[in-house]
Protein backbone atom coordinates (compact mmCIF):
# COMPACT_ATOMS: atom_id res chain seq x y z
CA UNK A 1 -10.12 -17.50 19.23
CA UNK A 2 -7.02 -16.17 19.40
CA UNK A 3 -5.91 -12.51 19.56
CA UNK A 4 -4.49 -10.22 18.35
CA UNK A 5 -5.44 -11.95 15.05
CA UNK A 6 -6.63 -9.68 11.64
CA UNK A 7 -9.83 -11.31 10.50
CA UNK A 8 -9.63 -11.03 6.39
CA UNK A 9 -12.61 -10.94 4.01
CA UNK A 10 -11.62 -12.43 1.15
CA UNK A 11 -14.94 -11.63 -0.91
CA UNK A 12 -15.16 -7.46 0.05
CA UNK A 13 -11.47 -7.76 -1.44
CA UNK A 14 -12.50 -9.13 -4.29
CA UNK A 15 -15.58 -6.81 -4.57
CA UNK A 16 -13.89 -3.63 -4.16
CA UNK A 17 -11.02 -4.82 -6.94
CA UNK A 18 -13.89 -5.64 -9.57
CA UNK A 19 -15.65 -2.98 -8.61
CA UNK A 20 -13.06 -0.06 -9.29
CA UNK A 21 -11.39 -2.69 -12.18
CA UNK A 22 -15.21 -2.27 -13.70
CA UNK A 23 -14.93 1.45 -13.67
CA UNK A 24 -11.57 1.76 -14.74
CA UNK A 25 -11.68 -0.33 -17.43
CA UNK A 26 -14.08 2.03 -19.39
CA UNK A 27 -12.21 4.60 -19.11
CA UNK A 28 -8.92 2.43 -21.12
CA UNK A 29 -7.14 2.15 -17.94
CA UNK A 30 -6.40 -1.33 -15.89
CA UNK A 31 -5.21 -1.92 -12.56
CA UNK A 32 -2.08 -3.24 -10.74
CA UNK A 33 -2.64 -4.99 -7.51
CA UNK A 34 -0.36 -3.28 -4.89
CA UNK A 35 0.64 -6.55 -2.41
CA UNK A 36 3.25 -4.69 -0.19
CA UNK A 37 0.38 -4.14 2.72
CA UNK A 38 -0.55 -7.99 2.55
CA UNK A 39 3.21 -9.14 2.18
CA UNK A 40 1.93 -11.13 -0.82
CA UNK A 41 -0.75 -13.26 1.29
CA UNK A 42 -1.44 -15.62 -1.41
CA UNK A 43 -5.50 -15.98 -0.44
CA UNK A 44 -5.43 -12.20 -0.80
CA UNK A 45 -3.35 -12.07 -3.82
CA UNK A 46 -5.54 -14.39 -5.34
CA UNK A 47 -8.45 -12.99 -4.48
CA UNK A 48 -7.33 -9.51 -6.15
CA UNK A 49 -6.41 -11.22 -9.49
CA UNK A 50 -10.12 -12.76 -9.29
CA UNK A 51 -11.90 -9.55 -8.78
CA UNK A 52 -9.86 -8.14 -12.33
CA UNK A 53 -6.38 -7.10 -11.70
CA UNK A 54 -4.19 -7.38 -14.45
CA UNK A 55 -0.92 -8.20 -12.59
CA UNK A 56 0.91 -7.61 -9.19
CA UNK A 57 3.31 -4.92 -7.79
CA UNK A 58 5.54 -4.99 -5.04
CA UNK A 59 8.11 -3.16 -3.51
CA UNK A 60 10.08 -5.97 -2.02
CA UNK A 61 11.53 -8.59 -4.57
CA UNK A 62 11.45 -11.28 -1.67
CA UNK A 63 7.31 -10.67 -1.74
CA UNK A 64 7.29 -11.52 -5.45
CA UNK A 65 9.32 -14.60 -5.34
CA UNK A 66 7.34 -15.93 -2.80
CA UNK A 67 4.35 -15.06 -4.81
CA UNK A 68 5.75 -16.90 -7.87
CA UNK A 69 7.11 -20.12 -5.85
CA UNK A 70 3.10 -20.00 -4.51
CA UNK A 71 2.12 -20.16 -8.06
CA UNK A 72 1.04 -16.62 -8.97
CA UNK A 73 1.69 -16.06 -12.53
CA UNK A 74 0.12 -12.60 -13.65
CA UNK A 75 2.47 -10.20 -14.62
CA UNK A 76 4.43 -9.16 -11.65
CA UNK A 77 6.06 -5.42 -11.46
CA UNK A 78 9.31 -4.53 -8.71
CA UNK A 79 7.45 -1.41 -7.59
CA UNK A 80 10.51 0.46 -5.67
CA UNK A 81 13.74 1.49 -7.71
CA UNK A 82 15.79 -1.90 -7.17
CA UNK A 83 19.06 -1.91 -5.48
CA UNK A 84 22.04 -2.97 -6.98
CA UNK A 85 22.83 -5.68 -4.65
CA UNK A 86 18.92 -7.65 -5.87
CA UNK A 87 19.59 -6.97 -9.50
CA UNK A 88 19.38 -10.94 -10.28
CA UNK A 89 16.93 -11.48 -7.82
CA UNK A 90 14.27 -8.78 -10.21
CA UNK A 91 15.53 -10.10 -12.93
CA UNK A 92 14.94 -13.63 -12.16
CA UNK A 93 10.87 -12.66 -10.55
CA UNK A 94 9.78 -9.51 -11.52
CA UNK A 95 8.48 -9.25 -15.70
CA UNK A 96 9.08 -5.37 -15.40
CA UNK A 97 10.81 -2.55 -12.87
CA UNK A 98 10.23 0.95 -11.99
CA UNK A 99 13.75 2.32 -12.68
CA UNK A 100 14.65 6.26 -12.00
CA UNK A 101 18.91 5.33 -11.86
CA UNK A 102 21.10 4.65 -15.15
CA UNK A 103 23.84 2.95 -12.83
CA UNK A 104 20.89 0.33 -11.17
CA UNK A 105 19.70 0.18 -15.19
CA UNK A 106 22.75 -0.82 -15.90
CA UNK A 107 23.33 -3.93 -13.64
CA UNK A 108 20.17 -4.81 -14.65
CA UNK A 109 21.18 -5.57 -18.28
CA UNK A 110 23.87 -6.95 -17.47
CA UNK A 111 22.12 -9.48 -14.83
CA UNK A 112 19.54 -9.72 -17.64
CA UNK A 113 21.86 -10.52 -20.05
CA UNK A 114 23.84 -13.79 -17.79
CA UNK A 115 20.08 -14.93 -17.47
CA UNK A 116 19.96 -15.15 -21.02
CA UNK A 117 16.39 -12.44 -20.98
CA UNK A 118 14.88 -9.47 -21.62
CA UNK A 119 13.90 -7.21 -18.28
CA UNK A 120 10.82 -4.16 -18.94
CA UNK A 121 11.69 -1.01 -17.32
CA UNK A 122 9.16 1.82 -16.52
CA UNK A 123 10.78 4.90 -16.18
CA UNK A 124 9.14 6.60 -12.93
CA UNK A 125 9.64 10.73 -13.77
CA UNK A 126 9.03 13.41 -11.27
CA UNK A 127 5.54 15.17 -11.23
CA UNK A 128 6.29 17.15 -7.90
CA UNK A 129 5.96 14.97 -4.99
CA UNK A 130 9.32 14.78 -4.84
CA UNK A 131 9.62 10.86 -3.90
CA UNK A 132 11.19 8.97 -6.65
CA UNK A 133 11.52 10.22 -10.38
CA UNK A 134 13.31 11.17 -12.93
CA UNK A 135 13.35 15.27 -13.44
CA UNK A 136 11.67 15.96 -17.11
CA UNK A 137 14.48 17.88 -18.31
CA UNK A 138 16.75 15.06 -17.41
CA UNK A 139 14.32 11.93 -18.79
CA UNK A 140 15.79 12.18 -22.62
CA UNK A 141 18.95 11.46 -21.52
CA UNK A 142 18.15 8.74 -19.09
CA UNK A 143 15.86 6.84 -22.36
CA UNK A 144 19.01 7.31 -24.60
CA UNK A 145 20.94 5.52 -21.74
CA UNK A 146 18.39 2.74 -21.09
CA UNK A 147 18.36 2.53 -25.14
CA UNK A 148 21.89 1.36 -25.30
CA UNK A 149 21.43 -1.39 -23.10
CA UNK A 150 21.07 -4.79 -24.64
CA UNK A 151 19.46 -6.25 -22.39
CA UNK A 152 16.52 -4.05 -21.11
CA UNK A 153 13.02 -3.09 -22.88
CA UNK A 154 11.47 0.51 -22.35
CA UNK A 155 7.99 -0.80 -21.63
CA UNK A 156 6.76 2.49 -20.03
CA UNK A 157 6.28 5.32 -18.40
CA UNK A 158 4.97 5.92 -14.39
CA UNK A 159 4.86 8.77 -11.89
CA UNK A 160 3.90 8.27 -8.26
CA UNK A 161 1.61 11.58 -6.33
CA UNK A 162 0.22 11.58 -3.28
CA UNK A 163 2.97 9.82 -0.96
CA UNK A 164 5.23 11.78 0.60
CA UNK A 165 4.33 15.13 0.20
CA UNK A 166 1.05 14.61 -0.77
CA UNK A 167 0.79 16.43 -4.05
CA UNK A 168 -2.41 16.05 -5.59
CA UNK A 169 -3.10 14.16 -9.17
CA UNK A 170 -4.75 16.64 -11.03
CA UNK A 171 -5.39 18.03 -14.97
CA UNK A 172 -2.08 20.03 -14.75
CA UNK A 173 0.23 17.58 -13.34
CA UNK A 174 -1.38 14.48 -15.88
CA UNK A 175 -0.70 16.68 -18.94
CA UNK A 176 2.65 16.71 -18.42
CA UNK A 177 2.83 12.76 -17.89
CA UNK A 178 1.14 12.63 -21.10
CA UNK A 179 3.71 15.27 -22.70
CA UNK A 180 6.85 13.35 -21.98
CA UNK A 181 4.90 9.83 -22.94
CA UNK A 182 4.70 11.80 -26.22
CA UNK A 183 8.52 12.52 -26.26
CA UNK A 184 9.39 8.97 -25.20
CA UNK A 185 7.58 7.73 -28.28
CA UNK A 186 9.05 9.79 -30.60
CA UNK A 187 12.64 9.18 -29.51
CA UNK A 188 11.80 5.30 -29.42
CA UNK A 189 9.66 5.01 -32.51
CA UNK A 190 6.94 3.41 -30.90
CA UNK A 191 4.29 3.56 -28.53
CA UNK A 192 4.47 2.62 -25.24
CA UNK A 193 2.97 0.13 -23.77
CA UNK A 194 2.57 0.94 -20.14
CA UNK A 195 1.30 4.44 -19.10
CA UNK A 196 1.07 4.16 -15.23
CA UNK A 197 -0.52 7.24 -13.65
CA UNK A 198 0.02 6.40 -10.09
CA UNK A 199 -1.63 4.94 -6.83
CA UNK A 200 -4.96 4.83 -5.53
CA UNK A 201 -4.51 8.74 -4.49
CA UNK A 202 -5.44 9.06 -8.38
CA UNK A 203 -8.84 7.34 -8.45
CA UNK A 204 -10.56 10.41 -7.99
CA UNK A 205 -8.84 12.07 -10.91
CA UNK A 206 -9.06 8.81 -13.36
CA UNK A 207 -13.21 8.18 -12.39
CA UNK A 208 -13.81 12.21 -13.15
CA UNK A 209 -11.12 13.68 -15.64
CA UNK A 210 -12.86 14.80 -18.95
CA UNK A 211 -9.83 13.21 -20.39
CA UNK A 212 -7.26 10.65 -18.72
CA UNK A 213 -4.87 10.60 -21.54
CA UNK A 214 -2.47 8.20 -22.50
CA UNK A 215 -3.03 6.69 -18.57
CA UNK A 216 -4.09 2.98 -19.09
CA UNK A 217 -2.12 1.41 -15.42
CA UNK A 218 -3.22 2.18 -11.87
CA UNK A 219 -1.44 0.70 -9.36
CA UNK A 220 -4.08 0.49 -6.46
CA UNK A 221 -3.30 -1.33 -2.72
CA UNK A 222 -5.50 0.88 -0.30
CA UNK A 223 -8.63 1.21 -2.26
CA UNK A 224 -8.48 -2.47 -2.97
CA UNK A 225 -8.01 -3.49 0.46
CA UNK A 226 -9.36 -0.73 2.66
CA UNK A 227 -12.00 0.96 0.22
CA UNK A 228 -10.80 4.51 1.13
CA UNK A 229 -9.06 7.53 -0.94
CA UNK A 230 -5.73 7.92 0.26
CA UNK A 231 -5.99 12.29 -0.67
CA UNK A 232 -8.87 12.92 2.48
CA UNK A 233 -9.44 8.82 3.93
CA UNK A 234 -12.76 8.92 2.86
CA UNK A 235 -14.78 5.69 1.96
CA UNK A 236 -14.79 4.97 -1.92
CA UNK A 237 -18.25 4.89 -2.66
CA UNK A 238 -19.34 1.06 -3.34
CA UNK A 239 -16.50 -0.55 -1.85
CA UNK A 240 -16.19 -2.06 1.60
CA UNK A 241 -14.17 -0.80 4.36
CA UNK A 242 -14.33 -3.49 6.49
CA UNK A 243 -12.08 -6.42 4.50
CA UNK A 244 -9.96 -6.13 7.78
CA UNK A 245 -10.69 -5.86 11.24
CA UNK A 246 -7.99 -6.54 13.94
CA UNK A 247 -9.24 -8.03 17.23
CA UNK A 248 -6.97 -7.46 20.39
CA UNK A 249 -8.02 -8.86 24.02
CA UNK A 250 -7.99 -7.02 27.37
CA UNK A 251 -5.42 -8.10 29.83
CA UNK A 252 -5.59 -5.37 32.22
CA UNK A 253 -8.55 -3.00 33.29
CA UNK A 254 -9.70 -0.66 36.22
CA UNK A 255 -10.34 3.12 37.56
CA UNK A 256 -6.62 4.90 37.23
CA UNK A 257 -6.10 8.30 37.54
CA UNK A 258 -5.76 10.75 34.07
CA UNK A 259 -3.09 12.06 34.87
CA UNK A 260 0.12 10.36 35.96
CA UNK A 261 2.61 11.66 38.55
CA UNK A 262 5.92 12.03 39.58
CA UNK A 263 8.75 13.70 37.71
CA UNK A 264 8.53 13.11 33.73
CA UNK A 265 11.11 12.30 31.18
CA UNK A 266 11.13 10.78 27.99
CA UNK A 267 8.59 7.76 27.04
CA UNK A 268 10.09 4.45 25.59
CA UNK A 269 8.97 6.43 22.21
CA UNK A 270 10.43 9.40 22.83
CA UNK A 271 9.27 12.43 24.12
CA UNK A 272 6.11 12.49 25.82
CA UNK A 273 2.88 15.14 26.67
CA UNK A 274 1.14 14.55 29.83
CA UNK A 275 -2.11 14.39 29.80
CA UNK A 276 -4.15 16.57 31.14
CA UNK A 277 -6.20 15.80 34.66
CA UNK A 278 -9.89 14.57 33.91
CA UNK A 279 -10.13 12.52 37.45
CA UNK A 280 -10.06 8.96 37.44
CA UNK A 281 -10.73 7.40 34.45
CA UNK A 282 -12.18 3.46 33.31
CA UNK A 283 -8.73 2.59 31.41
CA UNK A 284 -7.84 -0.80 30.03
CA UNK A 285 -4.90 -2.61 28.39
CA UNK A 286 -5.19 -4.77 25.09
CA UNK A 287 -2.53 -6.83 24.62
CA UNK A 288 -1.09 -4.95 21.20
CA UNK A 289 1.29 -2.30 20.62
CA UNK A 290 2.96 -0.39 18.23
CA UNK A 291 5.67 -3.38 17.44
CA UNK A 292 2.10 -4.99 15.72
CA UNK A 293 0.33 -1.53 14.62
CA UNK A 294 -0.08 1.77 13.96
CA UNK A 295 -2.27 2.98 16.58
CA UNK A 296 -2.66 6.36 14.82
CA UNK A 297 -3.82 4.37 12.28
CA UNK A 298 -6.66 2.36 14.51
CA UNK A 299 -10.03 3.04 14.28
CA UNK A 300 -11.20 1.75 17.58
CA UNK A 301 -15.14 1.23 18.38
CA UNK A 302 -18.00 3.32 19.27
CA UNK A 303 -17.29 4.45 23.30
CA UNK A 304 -13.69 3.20 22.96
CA UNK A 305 -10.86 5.69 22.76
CA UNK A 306 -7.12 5.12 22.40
CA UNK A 307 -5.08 7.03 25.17
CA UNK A 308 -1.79 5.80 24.94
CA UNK A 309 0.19 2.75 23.27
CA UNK A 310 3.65 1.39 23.73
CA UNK A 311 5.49 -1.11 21.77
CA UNK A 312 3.01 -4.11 24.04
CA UNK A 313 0.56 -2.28 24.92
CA UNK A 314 -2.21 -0.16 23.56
CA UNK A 315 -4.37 1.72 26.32
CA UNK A 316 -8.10 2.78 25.52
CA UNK A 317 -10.74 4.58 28.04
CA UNK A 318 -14.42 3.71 28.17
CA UNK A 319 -17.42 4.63 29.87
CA UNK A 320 -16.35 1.95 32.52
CA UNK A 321 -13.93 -0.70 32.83
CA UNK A 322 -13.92 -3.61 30.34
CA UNK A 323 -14.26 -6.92 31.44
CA UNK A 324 -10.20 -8.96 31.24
CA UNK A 325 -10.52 -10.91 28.35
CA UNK A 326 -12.70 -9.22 26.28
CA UNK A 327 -11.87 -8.77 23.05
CA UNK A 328 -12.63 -5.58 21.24
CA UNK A 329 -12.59 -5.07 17.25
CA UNK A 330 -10.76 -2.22 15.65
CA UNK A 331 -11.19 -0.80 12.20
CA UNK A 332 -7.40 -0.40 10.17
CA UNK A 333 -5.85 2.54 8.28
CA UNK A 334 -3.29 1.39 5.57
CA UNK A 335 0.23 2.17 8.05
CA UNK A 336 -1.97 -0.14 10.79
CA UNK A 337 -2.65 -2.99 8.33
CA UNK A 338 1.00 -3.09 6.78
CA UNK A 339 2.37 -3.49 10.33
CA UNK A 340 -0.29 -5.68 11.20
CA UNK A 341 0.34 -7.77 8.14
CA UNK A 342 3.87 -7.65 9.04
CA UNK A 343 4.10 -8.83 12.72
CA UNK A 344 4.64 -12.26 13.10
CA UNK A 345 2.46 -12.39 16.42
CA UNK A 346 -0.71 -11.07 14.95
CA UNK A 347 -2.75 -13.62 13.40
CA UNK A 348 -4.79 -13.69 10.41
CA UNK A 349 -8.31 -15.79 9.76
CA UNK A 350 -10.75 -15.63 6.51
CA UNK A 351 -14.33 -14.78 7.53
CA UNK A 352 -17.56 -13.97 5.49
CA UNK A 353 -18.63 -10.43 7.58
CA UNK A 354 -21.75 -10.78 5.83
CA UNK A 355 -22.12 -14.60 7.14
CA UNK A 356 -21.42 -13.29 10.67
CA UNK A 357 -23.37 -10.84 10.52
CA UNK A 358 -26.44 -12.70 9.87
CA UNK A 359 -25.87 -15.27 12.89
């Protein structure tokens, strides 16, 4: 079969999405189906919306169209602040936006408005991570603005933890989402519809708060696909880890030496460390690289470690040298499956693990 390919299972994806959409659900809060890693795979997509999501996010417009022209029609949310240049384009695919700029609001009305529709807007405020948001002091005048545009419907509130800084959702930082949902509503006269707390780094917080407040959205993409908390990478009790495996083949392998010679410079990535001298060494070359994955994001096999990768070539070390041709199976963090998923020359098959495991 041919490699590198990702082999997909379809039903642990839809396990772990009714599993944590079971769980959520009695605690008032549904779930968004993050498709950025999958690029929208429609088999994936669909098998997401099967196991209980309520609708899709994505932070690529182009990934929602081409879910819509495939025939998805749950409500589908533009993740990422859009730019100003796509304004039609969300307008025209996306139900909803996360918004955190009055000027990008604004060309959204008006693209809205030569549609002849009404675009939701969540309002993404800042809770500390310090990624996208509106500051809390500066959210009543952003609402005001958002107000007095014709063409636009405040349909929530949303805060994103955990990404780039890696703040953790807690008690604290949840009250004050729930203080300025408060606010909103009494400046619009209304309740809100949409309350979204955040990404899968939240799980932990939604399954064990005494009290999740007004939260009733999750937008989840790693524990859905990967069954693992973003906050520590552990596996999500009950969920399988294993919906995608990548499978690379050995095209070169042998005794080298550990330790290379001659006089060093930088690496086609940049600066390099030499490695220290062990002796010679079994070392063998897949035929993958860092153009297809993230290899700090590779979880290779028992006996297998990764030494080295370059953009077409990922180097591993074993007890002794593997056999040219051999393919070896690699477990996926969520950077290594979003390249993956994005490299035209890794290919992607549906299995049943379960089914192949009992042959």
């Amino acid at each position: 079969m041919r490699a590198p390919r990702l082999e997909i299972d379809l039903a642990h994806i839809e396990d772990n999405t009714a599993s944590l959409a079971g769980r959520l659900q009695g605690r008032g809060i549904g779930v968004t189906a993050v498709t950025k890693a999958v690029r929208g795979n429609l088999p994936i997509v669909t098998a997401m919306l099967a196991g209980g999501a309520q609708g899709v996010g994505d932070s690529r417009i182009a990934t929602l169209a081409t879910m819509r022209m495939a025939g998805v029609t749950a409500p589908a949310t533009q993740l990422r602040t859009p730019m100003i240049s796509e304004a039609a384009q969300v307008v025209a695919w996306a139900d909803q936006s996360c918004n955190t700029e009055p000027v990008v609001l604004a060309c959204l009305s008006e693209a809205a408005g030569r549609a002849g529709r009404h675009h939701g807007v969540i309002l993404m405020v800042e809770l500390g991570d310090l990624r996208e948001g509106v500051m809390p002091e500066d959210l009543p005048a952003v609402l005001g603005r958002v107000m007095s545009l014709p063409h636009l419907d405040v349909r929530g509130l949303g805060a994103n933890l955990a990404c780039r800084n890696g703040v953790v959702p807690d008690e604290v930082n949840m009250a004050v989402l729930d203080r300025l949902v408060g606010d909103c509503e009494t400046t619009l006269g209304r309740p809100l519809a949409v309350v979204s707390g955040g990404n899968s780094a939240n799980l932990s917080w939604a399954l064990r708060a005494p009290d999740v407040g007004r939260v009733n959205d999750l937008r989840l993409g790693e524990a859905l696909l990967l069954g693992r908390d973003p906050l520590d990478r552990t596996a999500i009790a009950g969920l399988h880890q294993d919906a995608f495996v990548l499978v690379a083949e050995v095209i070169e392998s042998g005794t080298k030496p550990s330790a290379p010679w001659g006089r060093l410079g930088e690496t086609a990535n940049g600066p390099g460390t030499a490695p220290l001298d062990r002796g010679p060494i079994a070392q063998s070359i897949l035929a993958i690289g860092r153009q297809d994955i993230d290899p700090e994001g590779l979880v290779p096999p028992d006996g297998v470690a990764i030494i080295g990768c370059s953009s077409d070539h990922l180097l591993v070390q074993t007890a002794r040298p593997l056999a040219v041709g051999r393919q070896l199976s690699f477990g996926l963090g969520y950077g290594a499956l979003v390249r993956a998923m994005t490299s035209p020359f890794v290919a992607r098959c549906f299995v049943r693990r379960s089914l192949l495991r009992a042959q």
